[in-house]
C-alpha atoms as a PDB file:
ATOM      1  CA  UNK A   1       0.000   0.000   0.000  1.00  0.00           C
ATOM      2  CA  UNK A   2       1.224   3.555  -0.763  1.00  0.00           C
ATOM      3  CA  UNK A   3      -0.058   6.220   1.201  1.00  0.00           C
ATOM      4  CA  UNK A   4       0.284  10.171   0.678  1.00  0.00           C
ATOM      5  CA  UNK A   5       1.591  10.723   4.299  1.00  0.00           C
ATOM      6  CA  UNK A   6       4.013  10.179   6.326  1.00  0.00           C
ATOM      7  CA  UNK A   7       4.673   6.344   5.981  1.00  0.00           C
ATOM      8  CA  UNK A   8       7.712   4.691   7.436  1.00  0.00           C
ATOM      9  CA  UNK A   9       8.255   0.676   7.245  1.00  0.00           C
ATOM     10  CA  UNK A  10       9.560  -1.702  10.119  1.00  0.00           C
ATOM     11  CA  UNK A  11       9.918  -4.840  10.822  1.00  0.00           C
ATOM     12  CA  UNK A  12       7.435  -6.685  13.545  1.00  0.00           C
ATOM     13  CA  UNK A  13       8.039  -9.854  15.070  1.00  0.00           C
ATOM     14  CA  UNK A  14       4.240 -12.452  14.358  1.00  0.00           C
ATOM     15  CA  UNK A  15       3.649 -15.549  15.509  1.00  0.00           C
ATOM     16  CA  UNK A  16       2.801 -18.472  13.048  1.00  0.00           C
ATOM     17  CA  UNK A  17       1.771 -22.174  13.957  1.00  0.00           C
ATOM     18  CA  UNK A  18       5.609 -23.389  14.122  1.00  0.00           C
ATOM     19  CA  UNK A  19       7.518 -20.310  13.670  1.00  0.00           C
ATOM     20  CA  UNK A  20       8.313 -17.144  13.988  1.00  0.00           C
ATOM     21  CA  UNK A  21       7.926 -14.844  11.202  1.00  0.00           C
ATOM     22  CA  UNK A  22       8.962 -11.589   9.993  1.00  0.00           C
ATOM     23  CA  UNK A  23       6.434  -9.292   8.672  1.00  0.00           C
ATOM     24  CA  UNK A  24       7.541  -6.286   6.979  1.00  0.00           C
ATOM     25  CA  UNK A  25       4.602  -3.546   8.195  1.00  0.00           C
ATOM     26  CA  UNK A  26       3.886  -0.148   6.845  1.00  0.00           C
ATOM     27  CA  UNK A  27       3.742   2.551  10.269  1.00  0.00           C
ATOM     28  CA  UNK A  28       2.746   6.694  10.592  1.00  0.00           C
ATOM     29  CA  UNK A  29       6.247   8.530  10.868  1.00  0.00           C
ATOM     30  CA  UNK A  30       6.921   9.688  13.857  1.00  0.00           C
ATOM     31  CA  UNK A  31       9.859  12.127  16.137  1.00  0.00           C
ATOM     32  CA  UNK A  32      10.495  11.687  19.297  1.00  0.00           C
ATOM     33  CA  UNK A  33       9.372  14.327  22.091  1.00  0.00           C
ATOM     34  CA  UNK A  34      11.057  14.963  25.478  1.00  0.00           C
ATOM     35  CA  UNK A  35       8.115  13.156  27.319  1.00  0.00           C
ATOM     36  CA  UNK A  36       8.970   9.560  26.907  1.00  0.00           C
ATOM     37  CA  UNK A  37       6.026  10.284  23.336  1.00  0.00           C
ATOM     38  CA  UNK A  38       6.075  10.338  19.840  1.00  0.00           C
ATOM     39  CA  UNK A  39       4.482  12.830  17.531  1.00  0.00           C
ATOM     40  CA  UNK A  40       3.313  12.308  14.294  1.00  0.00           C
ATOM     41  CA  UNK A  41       2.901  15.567  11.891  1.00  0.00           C
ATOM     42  CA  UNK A  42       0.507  14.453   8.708  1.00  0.00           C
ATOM     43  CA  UNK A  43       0.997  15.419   5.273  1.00  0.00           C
ATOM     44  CA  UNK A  44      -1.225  18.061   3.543  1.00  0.00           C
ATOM     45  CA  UNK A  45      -3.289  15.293   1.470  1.00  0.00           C
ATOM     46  CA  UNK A  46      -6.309  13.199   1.705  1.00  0.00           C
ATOM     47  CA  UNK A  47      -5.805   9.908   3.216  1.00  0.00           C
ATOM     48  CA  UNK A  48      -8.756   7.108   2.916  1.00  0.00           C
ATOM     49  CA  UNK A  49      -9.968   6.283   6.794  1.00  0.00           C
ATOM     50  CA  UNK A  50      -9.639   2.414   6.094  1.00  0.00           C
ATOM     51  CA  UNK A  51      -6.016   3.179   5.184  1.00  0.00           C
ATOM     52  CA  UNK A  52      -5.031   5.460   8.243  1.00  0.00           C
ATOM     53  CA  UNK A  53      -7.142   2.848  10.455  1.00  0.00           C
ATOM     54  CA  UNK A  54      -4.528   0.309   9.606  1.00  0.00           C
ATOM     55  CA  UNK A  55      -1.411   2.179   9.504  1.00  0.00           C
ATOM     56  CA  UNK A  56      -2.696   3.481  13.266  1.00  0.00           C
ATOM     57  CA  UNK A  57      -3.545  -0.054  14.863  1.00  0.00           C
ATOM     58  CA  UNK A  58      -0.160  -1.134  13.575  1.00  0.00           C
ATOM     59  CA  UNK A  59       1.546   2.043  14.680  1.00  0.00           C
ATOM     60  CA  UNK A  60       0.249   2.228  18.460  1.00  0.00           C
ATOM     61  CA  UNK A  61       0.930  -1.419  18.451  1.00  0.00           C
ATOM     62  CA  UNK A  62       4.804  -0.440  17.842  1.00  0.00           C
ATOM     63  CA  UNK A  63       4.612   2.374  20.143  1.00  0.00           C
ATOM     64  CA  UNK A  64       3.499  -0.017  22.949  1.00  0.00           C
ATOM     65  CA  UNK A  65       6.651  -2.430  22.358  1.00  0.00           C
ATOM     66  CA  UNK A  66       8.676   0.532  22.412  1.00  0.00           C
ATOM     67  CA  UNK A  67       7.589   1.808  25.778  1.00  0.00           C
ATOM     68  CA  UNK A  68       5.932   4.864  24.392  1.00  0.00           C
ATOM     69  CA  UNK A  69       3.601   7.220  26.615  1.00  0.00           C
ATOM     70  CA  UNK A  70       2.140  10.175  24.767  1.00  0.00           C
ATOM     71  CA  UNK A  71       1.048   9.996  21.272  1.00  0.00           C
ATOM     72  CA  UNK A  72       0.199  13.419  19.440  1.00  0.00           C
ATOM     73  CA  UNK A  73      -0.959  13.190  16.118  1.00  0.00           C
ATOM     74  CA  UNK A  74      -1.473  16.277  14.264  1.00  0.00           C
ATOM     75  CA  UNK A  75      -4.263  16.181  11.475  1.00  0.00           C
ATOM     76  CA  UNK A  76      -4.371  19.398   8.644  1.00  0.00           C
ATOM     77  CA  UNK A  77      -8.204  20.329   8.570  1.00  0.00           C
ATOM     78  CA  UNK A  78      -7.665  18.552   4.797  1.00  0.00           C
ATOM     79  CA  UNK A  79      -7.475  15.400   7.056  1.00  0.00           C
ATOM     80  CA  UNK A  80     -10.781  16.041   8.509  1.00  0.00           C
ATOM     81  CA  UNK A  81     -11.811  12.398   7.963  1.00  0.00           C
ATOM     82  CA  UNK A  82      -9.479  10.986   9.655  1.00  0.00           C
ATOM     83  CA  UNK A  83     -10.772  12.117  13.043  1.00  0.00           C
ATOM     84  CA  UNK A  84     -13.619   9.689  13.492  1.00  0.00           C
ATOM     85  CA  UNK A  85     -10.951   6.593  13.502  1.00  0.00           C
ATOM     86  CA  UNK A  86      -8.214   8.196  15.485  1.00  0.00           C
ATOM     87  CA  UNK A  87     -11.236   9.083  18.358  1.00  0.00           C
ATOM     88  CA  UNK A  88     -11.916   4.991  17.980  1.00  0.00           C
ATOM     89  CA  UNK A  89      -8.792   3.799  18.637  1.00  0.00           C
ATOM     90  CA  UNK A  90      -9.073   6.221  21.853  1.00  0.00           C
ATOM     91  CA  UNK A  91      -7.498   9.544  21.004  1.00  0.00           C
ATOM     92  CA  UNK A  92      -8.767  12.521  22.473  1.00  0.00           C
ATOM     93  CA  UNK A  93      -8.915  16.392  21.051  1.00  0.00           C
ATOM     94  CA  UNK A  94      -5.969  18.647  22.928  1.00  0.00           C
ATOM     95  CA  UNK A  95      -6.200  22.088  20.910  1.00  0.00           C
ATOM     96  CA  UNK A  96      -7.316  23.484  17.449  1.00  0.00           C
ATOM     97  CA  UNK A  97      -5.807  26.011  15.286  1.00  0.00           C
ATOM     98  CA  UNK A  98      -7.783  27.230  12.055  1.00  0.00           C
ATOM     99  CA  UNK A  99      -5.575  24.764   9.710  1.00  0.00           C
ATOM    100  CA  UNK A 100      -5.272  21.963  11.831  1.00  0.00           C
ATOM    101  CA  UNK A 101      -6.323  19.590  15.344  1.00  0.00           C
ATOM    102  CA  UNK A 102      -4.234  18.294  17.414  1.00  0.00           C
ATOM    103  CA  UNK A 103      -5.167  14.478  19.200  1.00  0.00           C
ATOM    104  CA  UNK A 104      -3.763  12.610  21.915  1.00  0.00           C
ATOM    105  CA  UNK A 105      -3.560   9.518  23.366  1.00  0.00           C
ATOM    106  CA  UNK A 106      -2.031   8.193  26.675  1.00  0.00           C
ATOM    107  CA  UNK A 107      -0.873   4.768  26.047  1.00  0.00           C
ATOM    108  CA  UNK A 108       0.396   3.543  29.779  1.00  0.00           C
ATOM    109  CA  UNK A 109      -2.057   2.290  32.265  1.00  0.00           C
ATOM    110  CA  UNK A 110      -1.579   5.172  34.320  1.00  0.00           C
ATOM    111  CA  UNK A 111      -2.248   8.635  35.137  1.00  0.00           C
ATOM    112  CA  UNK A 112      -2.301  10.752  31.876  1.00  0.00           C
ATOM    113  CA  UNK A 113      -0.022  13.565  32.582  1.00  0.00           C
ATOM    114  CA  UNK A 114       0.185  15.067  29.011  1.00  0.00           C
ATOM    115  CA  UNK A 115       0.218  18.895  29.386  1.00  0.00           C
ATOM    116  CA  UNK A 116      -3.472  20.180  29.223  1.00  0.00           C
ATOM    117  CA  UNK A 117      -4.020  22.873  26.454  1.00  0.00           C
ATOM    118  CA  UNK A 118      -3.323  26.608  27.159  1.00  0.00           C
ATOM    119  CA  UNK A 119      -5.397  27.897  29.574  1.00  0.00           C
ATOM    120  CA  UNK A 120      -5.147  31.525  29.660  1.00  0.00           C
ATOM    121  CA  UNK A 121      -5.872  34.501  26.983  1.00  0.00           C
ATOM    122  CA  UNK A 122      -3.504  37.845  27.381  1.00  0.00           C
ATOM    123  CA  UNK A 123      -5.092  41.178  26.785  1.00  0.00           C
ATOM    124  CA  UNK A 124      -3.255  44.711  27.178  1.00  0.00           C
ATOM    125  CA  UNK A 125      -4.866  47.861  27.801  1.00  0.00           C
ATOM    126  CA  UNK A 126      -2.884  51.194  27.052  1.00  0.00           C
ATOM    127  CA  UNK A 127      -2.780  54.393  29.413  1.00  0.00           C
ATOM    128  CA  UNK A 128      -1.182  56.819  27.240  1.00  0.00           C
ATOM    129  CA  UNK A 129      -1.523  60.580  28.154  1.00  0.00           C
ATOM    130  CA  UNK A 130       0.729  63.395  27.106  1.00  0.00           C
ATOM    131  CA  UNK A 131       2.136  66.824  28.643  1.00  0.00           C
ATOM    132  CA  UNK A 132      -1.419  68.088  29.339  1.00  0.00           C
ATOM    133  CA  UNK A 133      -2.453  65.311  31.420  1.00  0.00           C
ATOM    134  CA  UNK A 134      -4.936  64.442  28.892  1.00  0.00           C
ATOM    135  CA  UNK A 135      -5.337  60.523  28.577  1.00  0.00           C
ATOM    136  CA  UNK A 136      -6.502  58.844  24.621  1.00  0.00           C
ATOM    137  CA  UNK A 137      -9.523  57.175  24.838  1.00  0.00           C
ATOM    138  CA  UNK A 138     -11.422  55.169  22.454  1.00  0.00           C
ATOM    139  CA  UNK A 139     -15.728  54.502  22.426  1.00  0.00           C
ATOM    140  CA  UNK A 140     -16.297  51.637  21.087  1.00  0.00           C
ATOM    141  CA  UNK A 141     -19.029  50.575  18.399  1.00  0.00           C
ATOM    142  CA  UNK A 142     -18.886  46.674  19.772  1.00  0.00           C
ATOM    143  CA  UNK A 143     -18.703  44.710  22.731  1.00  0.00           C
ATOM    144  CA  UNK A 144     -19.712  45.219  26.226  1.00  0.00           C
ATOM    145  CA  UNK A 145     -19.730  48.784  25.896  1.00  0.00           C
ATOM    146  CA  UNK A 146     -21.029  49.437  22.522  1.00  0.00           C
ATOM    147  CA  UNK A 147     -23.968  52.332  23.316  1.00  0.00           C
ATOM    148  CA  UNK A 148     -22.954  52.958  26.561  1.00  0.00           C
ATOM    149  CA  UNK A 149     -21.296  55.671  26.294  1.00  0.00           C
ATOM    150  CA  UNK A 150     -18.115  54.809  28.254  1.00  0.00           C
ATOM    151  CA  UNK A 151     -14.840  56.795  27.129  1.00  0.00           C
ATOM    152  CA  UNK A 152     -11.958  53.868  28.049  1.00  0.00           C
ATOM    153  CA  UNK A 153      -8.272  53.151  27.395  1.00  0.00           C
ATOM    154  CA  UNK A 154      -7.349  50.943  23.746  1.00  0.00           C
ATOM    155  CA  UNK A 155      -7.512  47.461  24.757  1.00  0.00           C
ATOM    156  CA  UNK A 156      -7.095  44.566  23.044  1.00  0.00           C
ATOM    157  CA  UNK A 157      -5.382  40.906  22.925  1.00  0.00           C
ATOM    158  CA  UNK A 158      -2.124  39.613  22.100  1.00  0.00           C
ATOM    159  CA  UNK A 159      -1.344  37.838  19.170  1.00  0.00           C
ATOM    160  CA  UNK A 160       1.070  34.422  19.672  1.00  0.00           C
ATOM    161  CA  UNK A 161       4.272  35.240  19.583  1.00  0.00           C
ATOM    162  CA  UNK A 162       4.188  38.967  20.530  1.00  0.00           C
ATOM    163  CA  UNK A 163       5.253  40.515  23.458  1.00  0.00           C
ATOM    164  CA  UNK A 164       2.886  42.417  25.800  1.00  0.00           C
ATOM    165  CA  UNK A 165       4.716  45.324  25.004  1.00  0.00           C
ATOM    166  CA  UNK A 166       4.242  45.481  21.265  1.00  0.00           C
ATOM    167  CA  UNK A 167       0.927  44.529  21.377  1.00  0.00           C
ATOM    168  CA  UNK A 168       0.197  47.355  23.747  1.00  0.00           C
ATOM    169  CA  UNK A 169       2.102  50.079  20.806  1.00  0.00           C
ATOM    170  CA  UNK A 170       0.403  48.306  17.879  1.00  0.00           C
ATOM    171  CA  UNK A 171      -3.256  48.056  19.728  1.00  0.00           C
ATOM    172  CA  UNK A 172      -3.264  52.054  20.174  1.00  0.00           C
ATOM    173  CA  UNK A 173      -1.516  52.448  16.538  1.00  0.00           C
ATOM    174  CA  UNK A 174      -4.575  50.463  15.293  1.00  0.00           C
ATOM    175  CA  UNK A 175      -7.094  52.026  17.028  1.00  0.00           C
ATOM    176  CA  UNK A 176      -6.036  55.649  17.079  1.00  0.00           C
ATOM    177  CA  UNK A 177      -3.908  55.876  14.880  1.00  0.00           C
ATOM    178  CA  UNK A 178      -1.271  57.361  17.745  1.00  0.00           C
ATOM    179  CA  UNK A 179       2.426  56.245  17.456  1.00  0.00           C
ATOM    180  CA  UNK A 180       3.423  55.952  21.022  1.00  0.00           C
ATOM    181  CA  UNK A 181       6.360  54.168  22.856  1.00  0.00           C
ATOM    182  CA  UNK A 182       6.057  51.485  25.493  1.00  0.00           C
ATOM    183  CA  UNK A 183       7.266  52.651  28.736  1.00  0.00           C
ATOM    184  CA  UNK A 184       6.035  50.307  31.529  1.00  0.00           C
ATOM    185  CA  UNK A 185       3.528  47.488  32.857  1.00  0.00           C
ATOM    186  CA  UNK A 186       1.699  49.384  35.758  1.00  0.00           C
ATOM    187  CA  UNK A 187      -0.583  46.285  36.739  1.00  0.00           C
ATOM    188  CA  UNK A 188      -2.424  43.026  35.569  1.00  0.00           C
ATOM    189  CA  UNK A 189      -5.974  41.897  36.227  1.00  0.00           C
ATOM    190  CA  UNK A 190      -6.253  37.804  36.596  1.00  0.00           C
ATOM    191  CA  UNK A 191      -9.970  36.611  35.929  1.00  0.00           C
ATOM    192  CA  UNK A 192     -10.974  33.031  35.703  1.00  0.00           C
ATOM    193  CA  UNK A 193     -14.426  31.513  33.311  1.00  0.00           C
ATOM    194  CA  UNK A 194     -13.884  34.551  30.868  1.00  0.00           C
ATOM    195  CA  UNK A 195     -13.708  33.633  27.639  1.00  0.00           C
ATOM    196  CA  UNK A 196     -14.786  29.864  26.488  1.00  0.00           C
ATOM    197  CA  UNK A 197     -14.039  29.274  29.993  1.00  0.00           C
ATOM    198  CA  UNK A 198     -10.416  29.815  29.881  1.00  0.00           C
ATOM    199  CA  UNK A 199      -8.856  32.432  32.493  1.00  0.00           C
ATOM    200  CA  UNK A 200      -7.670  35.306  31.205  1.00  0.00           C
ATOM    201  CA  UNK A 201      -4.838  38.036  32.084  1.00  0.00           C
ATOM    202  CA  UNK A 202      -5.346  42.043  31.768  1.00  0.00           C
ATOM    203  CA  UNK A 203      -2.068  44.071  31.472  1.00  0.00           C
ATOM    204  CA  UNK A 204      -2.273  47.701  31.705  1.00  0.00           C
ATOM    205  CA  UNK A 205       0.623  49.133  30.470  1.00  0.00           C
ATOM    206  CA  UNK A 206       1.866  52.834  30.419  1.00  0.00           C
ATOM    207  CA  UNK A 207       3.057  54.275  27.031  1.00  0.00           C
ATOM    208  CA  UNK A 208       4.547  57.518  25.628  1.00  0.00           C
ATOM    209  CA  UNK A 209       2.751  59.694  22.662  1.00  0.00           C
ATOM    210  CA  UNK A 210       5.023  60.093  19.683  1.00  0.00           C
ATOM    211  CA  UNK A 211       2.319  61.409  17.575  1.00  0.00           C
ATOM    212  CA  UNK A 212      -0.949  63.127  18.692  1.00  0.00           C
ATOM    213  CA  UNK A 213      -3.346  63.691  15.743  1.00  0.00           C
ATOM    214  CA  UNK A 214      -5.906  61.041  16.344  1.00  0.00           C
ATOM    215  CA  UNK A 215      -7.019  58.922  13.101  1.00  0.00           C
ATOM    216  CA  UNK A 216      -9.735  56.290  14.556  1.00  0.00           C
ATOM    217  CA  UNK A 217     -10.416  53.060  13.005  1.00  0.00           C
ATOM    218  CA  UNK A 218     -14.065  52.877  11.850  1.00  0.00           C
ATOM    219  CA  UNK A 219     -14.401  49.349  12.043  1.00  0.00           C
ATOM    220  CA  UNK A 220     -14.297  49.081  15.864  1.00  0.00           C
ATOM    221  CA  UNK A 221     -13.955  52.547  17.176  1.00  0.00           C
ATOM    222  CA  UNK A 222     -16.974  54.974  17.270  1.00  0.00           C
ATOM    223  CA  UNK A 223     -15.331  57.543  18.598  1.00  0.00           C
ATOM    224  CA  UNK A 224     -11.316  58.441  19.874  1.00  0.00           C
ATOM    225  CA  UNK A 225     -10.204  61.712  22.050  1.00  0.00           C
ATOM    226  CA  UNK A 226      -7.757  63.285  24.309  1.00  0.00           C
ATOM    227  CA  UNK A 227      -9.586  63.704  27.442  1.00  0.00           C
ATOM    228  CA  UNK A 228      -8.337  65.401  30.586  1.00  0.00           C
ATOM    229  CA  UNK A 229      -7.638  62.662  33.337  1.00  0.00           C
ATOM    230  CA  UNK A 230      -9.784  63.842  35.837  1.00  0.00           C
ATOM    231  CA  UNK A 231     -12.920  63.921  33.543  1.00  0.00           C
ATOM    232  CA  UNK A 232     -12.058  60.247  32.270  1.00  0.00           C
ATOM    233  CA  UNK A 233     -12.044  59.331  36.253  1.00  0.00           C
ATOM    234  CA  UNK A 234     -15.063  61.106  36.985  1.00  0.00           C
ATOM    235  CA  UNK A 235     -17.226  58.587  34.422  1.00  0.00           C
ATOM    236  CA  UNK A 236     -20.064  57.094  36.274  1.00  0.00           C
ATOM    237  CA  UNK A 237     -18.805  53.585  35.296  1.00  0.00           C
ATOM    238  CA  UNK A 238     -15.277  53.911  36.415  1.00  0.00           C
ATOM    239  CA  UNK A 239     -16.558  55.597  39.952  1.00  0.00           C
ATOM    240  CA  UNK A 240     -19.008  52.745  40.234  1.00  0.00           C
ATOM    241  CA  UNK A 241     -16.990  49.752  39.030  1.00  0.00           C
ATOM    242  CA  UNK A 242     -14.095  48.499  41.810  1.00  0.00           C
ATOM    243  CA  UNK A 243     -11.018  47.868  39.305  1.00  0.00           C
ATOM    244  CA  UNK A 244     -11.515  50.119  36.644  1.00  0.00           C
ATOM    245  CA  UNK A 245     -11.211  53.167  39.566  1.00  0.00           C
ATOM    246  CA  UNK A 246      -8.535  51.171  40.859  1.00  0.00           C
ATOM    247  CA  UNK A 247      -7.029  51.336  37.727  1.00  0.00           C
ATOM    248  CA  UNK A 248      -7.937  54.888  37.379  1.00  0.00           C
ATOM    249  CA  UNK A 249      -5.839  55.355  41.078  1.00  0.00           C
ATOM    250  CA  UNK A 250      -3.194  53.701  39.455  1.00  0.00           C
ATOM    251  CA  UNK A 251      -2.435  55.748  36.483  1.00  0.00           C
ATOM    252  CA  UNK A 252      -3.115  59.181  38.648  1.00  0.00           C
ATOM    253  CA  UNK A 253      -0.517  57.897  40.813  1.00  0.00           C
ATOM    254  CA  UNK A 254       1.954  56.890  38.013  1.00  0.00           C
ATOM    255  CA  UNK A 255       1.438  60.414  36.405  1.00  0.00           C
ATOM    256  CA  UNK A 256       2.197  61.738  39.739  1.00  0.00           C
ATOM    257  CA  UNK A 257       5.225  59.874  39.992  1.00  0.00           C
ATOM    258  CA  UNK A 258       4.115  57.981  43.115  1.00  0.00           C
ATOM    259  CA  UNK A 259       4.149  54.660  41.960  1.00  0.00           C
ATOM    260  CA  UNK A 260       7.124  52.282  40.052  1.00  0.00           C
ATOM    261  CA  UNK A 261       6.004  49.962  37.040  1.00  0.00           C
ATOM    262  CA  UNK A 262       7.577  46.942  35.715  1.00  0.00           C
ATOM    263  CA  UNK A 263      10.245  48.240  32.638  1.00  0.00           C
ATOM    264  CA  UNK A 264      10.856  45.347  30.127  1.00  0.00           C
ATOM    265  CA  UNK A 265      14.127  44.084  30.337  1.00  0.00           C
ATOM    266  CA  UNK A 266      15.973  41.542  26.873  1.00  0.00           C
ATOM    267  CA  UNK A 267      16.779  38.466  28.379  1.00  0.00           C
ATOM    268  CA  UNK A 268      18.101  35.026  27.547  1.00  0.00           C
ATOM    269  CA  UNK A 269      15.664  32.008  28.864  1.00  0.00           C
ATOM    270  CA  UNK A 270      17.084  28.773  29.420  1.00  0.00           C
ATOM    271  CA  UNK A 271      16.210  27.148  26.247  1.00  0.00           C
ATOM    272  CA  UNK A 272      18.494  30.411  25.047  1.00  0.00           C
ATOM    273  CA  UNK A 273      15.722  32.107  23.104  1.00  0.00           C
ATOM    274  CA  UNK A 274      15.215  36.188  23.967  1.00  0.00           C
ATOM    275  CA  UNK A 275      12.411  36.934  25.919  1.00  0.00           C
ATOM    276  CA  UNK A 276      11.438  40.199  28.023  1.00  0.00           C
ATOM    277  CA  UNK A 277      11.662  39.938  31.929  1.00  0.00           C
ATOM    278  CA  UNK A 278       9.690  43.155  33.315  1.00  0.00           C
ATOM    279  CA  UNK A 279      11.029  44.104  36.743  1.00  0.00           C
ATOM    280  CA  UNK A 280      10.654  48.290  37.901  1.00  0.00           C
ATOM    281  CA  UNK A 281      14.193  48.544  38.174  1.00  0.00           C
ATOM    282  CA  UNK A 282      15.776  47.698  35.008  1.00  0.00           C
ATOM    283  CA  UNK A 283      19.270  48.502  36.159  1.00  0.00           C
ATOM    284  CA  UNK A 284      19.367  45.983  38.756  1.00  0.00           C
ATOM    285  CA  UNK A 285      22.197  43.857  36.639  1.00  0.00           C
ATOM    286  CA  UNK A 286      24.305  46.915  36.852  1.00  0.00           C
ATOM    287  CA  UNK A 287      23.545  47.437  40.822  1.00  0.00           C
ATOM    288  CA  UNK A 288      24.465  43.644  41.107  1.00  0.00           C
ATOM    289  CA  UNK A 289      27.316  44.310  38.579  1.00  0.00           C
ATOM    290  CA  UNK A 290      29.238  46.755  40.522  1.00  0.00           C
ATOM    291  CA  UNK A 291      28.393  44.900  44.203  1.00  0.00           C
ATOM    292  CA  UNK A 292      30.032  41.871  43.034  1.00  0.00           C
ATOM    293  CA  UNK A 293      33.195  43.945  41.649  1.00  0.00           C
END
């Protein structure tokens, strides 16, 4: 049989009436992860069920001899068919992205300790005012405060792979139209059930103005201002609502220069990739620099 996917052959070990015989078996390719699992990445092409239903029984049969734990198979939405067998033979759906689902299947007879999906969405909102104490707000023409009338900070979510920090400068770019620089994380809001019941993380982060002639997007913005701070405090709905004043206390305070943020700070992880570390005092290597000299 020839297959349009990743197909590798072995050799298994059967059992005949007097002897033993080698069979020479057709498997799904797999790598190695650093779990003790295997994961299998299909091609981009349509595969009959009866043919992936073999080349899987065979495969997890393999991965059993071997001592295998996890098994992740990742399916392209072309592979949509394939889904009904895989769930048969006891898979389970992990996560799904708009071109492909990810399954999973815990092959020891004990506890399944594959990593669960992520749990937790990351949203910034922006407090940007300039030398007039005026802060940019946005009124939105969607959401939970379409028609309410409520003047509040850009907001919005962070894409994968983008720092906090420039999604905060690219969020107010898109909404207002504002170039501004990112300066610090003041605070961050956990919340829990929020959105398809995953948790969900609020950063409000303090930028800079580099520009200040307001150009609103249409398509989610009704309407975009500078607005003194005072009169954005004074709303009903950030008097009345707990965290949005607290947030409102906050940014006063910051303006004031009462209160330290969280700078972002380039920094090596231990995998060695680049990441930002946000601490409010950024010159803490040099402090620890010059103590140990």
């Amino acid at each position: 049989m020839s297959a349009p996917t990743s197909v590798m052959s072995a050799r298994r070990t059967v059992m005949g009436e007097n002897e033993r015989v080698q069979q020479q078996v057709e498997l799904l390719s797999s790598v190695d992860d650093l779990y003790g699992g295997v994961r299998v990445d299909m091609k981009h092409h349509p595969m009959d069920s009866k043919a992936f239903d073999t080349l899987l029984k065979a495969s997890i049969s393999q991965w059993k001899q071997q001592g295998k734990r996890g098994v992740w198979i990742k399916l392209p939405i072309e592979q949509v068919n394939l889904v009904e067998v895989a769930v048969k033979e006891g898979f389970r759906y992990h996560h799904a992205e708009p071109d492909y689902l990810m399954l999973v299947y815990w092959i020891p007879e004990t506890t399944d300790t594959l990593p669960a999906n992520a749990s937790r969405r990351v949203g910034i909102g922006a407090f940007v005012m300039n030398s007039q104490r005026e802060v940019l707000v946005v009124m939105e023409n969607g959401g939970r405060f379409k028609g309410t009338g409520v003047w509040k900070f850009p907001t919005g979510v962070v894409n994968e792979g983008e720092d906090i920090s420039t999604a905060a400068v690219r969020e107010v770019k898109e909404e207002t139209g504002i170039d501004a620089e990112f300066v610090e994380v003041l605070a961050f809001r956990e919340s829990h059930k929020s959105f398809f019941s995953k948790s969900d993380l609020f950063f409000v982060c303090m930028l800079k103005p580099r520009s200040f002639v307001i150009q609103k997007q249409d398509q989610e913005v009704e309407a975009a201002q500078w607005m003194p701070f005072e009169e954005y405090a004074a709303q009903p709905f950030i008097r009345e609502h707990e965290q949005f004043n607290y947030v409102a206390k906050i940014c006063l305070a910051k303006s004031d220069k009462s209160y330290a943020g969280f700078s972002p700070v380039s920094a090596a992880t231990s995998s060695g990739k680049t990441g930002c570390l946000y601490c409010n005092n950024p010159d803490i290597h040099l402090l620890t620099s010059d103590h140990q000299q």
